[in-house]
Protein backbone atom coordinates (compact mmCIF):
# COMPACT_ATOMS: atom_id res chain seq x y z
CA UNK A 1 21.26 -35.80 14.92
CA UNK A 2 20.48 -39.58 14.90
CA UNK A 3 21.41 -39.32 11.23
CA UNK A 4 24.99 -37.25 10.76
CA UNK A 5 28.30 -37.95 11.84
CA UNK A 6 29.95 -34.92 13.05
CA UNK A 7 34.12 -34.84 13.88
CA UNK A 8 36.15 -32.86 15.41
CA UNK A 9 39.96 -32.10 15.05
CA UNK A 10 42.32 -29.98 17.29
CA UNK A 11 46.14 -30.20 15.95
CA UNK A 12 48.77 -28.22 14.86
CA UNK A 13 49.57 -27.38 11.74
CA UNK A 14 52.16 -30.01 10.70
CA UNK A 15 50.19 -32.65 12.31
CA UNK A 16 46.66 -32.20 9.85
CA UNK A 17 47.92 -34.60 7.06
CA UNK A 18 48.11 -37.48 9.66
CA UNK A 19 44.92 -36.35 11.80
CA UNK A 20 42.99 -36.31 8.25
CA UNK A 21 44.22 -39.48 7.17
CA UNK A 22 43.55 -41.22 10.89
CA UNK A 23 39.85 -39.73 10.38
CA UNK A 24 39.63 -40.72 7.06
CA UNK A 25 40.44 -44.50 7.78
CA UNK A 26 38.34 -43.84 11.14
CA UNK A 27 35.27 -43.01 8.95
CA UNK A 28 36.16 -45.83 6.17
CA UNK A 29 36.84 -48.41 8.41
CA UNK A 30 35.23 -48.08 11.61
CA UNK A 31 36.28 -50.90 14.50
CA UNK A 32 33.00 -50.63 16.40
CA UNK A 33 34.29 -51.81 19.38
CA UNK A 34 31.70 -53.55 21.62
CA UNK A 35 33.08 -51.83 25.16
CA UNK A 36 33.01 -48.60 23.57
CA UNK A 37 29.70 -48.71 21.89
CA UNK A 38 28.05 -50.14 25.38
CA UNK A 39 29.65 -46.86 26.70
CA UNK A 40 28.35 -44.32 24.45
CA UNK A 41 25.10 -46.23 24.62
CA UNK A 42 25.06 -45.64 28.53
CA UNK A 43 26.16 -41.93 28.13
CA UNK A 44 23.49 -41.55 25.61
CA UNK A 45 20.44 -43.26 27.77
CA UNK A 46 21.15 -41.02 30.51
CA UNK A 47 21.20 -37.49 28.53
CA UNK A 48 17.94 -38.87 26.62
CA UNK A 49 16.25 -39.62 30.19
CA UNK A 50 17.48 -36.11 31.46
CA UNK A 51 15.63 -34.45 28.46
CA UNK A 52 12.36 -36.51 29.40
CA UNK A 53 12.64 -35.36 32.69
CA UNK A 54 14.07 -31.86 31.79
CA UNK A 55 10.63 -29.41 31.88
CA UNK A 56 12.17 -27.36 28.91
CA UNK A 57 13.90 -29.93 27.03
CA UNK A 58 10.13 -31.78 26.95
CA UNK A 59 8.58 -28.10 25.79
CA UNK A 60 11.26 -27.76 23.08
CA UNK A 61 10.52 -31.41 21.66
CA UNK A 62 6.95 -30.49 21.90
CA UNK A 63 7.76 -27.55 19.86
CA UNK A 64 9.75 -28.84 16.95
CA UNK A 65 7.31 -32.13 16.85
CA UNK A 66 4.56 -29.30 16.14
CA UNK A 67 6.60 -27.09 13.79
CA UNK A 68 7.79 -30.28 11.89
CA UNK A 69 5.05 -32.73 11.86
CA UNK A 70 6.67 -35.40 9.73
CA UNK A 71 6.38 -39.19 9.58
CA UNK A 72 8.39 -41.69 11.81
CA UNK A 73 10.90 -42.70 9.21
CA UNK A 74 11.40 -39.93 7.55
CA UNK A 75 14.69 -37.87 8.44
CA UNK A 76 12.79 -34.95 9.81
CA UNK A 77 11.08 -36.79 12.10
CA UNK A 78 11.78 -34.96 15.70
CA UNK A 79 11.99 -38.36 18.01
CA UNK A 80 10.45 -38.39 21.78
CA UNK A 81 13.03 -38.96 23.89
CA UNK A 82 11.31 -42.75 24.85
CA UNK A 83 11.48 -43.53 21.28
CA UNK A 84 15.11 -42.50 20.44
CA UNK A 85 15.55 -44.69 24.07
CA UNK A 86 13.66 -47.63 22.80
CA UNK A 87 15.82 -47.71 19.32
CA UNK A 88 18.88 -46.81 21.13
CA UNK A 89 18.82 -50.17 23.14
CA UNK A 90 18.35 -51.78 19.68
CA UNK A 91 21.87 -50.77 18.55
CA UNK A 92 24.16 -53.72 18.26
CA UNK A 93 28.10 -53.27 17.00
CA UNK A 94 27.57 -56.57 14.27
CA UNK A 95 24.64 -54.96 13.05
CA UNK A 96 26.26 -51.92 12.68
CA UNK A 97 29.22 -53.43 10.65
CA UNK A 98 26.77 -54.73 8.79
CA UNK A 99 25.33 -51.40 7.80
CA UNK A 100 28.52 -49.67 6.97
CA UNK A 101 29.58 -52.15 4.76
């Protein structure tokens, strides 16, 4: 979700001690490059206006909205696709620095 990181590794054996460290300084000191933020934020945009468009993806937001009826702020919160759109072009790399830190 909007609010987890998730990783994933694929190495051999001997290599885990330098793939966990290389995550580890990843997640402790993240660059937050401004290229490669602008291209997640496109990749993102156009899955989120997919889902508005997608008949089943809207009845399945619809769904967990009803089933989990909680406040816009709180983690539960199940966005609409337009909102998570709307926040998403919010998303600057300084400001994100400026969170992690």
């Amino acid at each position: 979700g909007a609010d987890a990181v998730q990783a994933t590794l694929e190495v051999g054996r001997g290599e885990l001690p330098a793939a966990l460290a290389l995550l580890a300084e990843l997640l402790r000191e993240p660059a937050f490059p401004e290229r490669e933020l602008e291209l997640l934020r496109e990749e993102h945009l156009a899955s989120l206006a997919e889902a508005g468009r997608d008949p089943q993806q809207v009845a399945f937001t619809a769904f967990r909205r009803r089933l989990a009826a909680f406040p816009e702020g709180d983690p539960r919160h199940v966005w609409l696709p337009q909102a998570k759109i709307a926040a998403l072009a919010e998303v600057r790399a300084e400001r994100l620095r400026e969170l992690w830190e």
